[in-house]
C-alpha atoms as a PDB file:
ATOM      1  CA  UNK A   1       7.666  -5.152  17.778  1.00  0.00           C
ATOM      2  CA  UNK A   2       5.793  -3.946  14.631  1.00  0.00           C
ATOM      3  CA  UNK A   3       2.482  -5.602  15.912  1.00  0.00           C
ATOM      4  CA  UNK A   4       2.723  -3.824  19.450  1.00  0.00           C
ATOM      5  CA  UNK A   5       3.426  -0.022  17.810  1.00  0.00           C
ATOM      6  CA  UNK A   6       0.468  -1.257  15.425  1.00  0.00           C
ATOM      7  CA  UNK A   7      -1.694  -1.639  18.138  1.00  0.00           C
ATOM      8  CA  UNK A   8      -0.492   0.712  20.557  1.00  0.00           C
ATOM      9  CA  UNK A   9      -1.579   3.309  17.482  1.00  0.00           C
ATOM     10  CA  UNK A  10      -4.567   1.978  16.334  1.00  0.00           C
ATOM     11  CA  UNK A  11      -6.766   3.975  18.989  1.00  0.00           C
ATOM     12  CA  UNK A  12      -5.106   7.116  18.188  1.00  0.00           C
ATOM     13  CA  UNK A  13      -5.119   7.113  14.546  1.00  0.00           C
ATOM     14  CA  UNK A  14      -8.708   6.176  14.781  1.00  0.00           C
ATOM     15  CA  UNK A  15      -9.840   8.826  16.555  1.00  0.00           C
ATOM     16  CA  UNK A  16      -7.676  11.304  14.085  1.00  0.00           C
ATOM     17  CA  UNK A  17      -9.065  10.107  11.386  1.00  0.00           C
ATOM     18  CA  UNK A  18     -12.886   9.398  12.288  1.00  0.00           C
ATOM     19  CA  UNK A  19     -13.927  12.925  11.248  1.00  0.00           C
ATOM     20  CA  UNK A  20     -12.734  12.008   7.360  1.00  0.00           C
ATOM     21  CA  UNK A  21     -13.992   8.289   7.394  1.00  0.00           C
ATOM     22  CA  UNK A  22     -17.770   9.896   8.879  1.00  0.00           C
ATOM     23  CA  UNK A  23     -17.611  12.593   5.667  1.00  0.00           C
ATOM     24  CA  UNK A  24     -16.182  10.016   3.459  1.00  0.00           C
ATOM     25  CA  UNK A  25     -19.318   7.963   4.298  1.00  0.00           C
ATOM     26  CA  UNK A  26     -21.609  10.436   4.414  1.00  0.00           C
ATOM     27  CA  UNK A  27     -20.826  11.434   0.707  1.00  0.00           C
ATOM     28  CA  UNK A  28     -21.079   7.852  -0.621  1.00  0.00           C
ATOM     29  CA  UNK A  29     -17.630   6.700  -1.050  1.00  0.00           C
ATOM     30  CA  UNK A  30     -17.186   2.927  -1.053  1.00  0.00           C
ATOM     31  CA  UNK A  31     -14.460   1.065   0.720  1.00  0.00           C
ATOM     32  CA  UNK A  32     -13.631  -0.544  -2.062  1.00  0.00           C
ATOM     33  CA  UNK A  33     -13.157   2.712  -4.378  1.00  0.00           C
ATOM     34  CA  UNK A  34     -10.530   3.900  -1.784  1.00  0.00           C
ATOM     35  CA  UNK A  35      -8.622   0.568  -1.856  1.00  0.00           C
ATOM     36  CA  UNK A  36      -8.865   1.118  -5.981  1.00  0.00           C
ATOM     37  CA  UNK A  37      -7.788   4.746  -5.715  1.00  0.00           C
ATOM     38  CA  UNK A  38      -4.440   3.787  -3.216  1.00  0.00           C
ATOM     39  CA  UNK A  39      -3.770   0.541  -5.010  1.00  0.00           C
ATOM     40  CA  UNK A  40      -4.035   2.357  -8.454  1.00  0.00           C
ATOM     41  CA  UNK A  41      -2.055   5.462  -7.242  1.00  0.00           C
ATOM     42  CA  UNK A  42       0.886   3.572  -5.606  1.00  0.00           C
ATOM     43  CA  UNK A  43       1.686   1.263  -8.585  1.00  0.00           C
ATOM     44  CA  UNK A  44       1.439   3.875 -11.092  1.00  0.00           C
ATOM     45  CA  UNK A  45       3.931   6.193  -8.805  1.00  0.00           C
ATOM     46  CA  UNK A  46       5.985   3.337  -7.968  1.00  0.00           C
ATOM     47  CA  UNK A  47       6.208   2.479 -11.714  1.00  0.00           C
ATOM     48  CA  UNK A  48       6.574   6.065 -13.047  1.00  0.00           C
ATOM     49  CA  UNK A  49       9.072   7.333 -10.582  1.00  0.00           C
ATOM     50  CA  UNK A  50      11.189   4.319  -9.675  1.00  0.00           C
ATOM     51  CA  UNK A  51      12.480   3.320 -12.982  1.00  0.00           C
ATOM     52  CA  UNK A  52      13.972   6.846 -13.556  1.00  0.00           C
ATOM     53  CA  UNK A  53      15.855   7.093 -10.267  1.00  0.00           C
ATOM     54  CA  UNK A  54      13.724   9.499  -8.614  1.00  0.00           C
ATOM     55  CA  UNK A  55      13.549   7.594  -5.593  1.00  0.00           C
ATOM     56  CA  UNK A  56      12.461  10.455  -2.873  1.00  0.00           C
ATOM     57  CA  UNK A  57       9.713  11.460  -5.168  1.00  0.00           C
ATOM     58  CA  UNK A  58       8.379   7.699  -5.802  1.00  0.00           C
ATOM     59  CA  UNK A  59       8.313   7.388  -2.185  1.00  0.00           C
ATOM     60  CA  UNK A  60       6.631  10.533  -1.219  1.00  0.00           C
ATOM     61  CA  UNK A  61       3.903   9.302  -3.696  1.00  0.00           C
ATOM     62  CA  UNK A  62       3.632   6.210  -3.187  1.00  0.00           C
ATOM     63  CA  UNK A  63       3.372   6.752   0.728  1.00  0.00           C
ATOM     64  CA  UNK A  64       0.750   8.869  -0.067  1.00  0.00           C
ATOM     65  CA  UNK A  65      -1.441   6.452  -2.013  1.00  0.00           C
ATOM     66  CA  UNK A  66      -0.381   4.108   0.849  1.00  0.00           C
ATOM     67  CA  UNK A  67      -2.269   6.085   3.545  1.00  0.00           C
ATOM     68  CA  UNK A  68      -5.676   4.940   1.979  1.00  0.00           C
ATOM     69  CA  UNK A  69      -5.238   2.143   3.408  1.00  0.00           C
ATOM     70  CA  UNK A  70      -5.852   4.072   6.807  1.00  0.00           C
ATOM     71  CA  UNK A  71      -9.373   4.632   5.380  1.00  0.00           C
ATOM     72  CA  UNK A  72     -10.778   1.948   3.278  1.00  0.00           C
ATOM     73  CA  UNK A  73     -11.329  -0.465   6.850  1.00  0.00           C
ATOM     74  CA  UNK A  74     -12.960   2.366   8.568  1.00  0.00           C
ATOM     75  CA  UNK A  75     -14.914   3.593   5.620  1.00  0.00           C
ATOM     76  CA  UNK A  76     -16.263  -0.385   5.682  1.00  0.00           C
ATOM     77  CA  UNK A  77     -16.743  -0.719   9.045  1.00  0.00           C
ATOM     78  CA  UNK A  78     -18.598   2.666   9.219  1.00  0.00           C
ATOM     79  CA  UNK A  79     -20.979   1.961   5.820  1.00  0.00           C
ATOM     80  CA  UNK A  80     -24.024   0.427   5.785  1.00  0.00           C
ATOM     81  CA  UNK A  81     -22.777  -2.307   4.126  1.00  0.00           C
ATOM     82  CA  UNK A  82     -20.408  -3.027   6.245  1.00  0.00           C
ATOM     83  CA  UNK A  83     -16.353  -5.224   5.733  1.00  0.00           C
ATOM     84  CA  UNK A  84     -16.537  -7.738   3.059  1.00  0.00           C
ATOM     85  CA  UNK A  85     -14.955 -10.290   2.047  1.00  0.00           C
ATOM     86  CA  UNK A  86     -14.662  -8.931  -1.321  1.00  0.00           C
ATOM     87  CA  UNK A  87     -13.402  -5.947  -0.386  1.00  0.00           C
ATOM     88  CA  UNK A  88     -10.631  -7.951   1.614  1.00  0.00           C
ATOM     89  CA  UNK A  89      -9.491  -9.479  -0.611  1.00  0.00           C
ATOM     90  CA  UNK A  90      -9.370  -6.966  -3.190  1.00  0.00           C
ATOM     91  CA  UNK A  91      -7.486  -4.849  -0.841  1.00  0.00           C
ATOM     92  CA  UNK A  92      -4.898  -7.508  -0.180  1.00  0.00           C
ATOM     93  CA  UNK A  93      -4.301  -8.033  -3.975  1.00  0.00           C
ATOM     94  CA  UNK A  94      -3.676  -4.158  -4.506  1.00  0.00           C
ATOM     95  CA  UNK A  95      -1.438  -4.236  -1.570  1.00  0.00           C
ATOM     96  CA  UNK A  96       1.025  -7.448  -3.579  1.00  0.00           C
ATOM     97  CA  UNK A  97       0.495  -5.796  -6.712  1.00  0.00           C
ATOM     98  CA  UNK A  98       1.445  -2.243  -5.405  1.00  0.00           C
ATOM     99  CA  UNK A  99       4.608  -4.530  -3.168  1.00  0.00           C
ATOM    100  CA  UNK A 100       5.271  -6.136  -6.970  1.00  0.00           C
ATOM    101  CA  UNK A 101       5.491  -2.627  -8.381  1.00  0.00           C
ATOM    102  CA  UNK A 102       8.258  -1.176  -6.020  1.00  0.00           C
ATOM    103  CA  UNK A 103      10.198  -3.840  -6.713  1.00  0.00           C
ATOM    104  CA  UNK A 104       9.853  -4.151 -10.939  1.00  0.00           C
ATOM    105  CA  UNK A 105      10.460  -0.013 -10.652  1.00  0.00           C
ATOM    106  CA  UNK A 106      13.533  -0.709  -8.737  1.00  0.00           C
ATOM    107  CA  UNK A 107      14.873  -3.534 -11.125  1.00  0.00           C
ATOM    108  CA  UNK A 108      14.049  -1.519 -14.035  1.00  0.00           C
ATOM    109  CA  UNK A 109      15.767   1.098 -12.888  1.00  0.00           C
ATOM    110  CA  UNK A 110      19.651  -1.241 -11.959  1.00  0.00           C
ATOM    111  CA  UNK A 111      19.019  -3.176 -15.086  1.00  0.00           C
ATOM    112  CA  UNK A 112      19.195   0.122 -16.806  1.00  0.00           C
ATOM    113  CA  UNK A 113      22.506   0.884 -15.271  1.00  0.00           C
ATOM    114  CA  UNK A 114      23.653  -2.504 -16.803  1.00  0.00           C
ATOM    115  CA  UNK A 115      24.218  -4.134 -13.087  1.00  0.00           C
ATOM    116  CA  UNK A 116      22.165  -7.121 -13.526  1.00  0.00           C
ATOM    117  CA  UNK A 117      23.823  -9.122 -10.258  1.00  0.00           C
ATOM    118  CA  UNK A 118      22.143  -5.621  -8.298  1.00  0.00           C
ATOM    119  CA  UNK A 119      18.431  -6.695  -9.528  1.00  0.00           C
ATOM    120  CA  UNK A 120      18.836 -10.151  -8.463  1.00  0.00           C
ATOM    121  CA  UNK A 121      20.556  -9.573  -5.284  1.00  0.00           C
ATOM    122  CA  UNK A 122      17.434  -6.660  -4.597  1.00  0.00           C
ATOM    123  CA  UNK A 123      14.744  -8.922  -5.656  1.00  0.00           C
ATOM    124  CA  UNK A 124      15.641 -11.935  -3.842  1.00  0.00           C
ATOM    125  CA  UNK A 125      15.887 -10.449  -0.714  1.00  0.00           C
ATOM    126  CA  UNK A 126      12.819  -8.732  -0.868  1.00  0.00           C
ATOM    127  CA  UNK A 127      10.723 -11.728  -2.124  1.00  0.00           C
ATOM    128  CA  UNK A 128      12.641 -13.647   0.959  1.00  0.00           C
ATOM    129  CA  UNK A 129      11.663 -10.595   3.578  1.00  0.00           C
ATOM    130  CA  UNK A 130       7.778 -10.470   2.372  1.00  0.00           C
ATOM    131  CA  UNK A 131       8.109 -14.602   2.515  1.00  0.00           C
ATOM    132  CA  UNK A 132       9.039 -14.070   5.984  1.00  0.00           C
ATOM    133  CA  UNK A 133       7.569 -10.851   7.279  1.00  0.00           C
ATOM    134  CA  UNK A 134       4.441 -11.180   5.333  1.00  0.00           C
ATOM    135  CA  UNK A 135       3.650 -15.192   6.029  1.00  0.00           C
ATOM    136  CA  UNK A 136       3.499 -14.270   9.701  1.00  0.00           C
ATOM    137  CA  UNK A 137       0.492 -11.705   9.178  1.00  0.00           C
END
């Protein structure tokens, strides 16, 4: 279901945001300093808000940072230079660290209230769910 509201958006959201990704271009901002900015932004939320319980806040922030992601394909695809595979892959490893953050902001915040079976229980399932979820991507 996830991959037909994906699609079913991606027209949309591209025409929405097409107006941003032309300026973006236009002013020389690379894909690949996007992916930095939202991969930077979210961990440093995630780890700064997370651990001291303020959960609505981290996840305001941290959704924001996440919306980059919107841009950093259609800045590429729009450049001159084009998607590469560098820039993949640098955007997939800011997505698991910024995934990795969440989740040690979350633990550090139950070990804190001296509940380690809560950390464990939290981790595991999410490291199961990205095995699962993710694998299929």
């Amino acid at each position: 279901m996830g991959i037909m509201l994906q699609r079913s958006l991606r027209v949309p959201v591209a025409k929405i945001i097409a107006p941003l990704v032309k300026t973006l271009v236009k002013v020389g901002v690379s894909a690949n300093m996007i992916s930095a900015m939202g991969g930077v932004g979210a961990i440093v939320s995630a780890l700064y808000f997370f651990p001291k319980g303020k959960f609505f806040s981290g996840v305001v922030f941290v959704c924001i940072f996440v919306l980059f992601d919107l841009f950093d394909g259609a800045v590429a695809r729009q450049s001159n230079t084009g998607v590469s595979k560098w820039g993949a892959l640098l955007d997939s490893t800011l997505d698991r660290l910024s995934d990795a953050a969440i989740l040690l902001g979350a633990m550090i915040y139950y070990i804190d209230k001296s509940d380690p079976l809560v950390p464990v229980f939290l981790v595991a399932a999410c490291f199961i769910y990205g095995l699962v979820y993710k694998g299929k991507s």
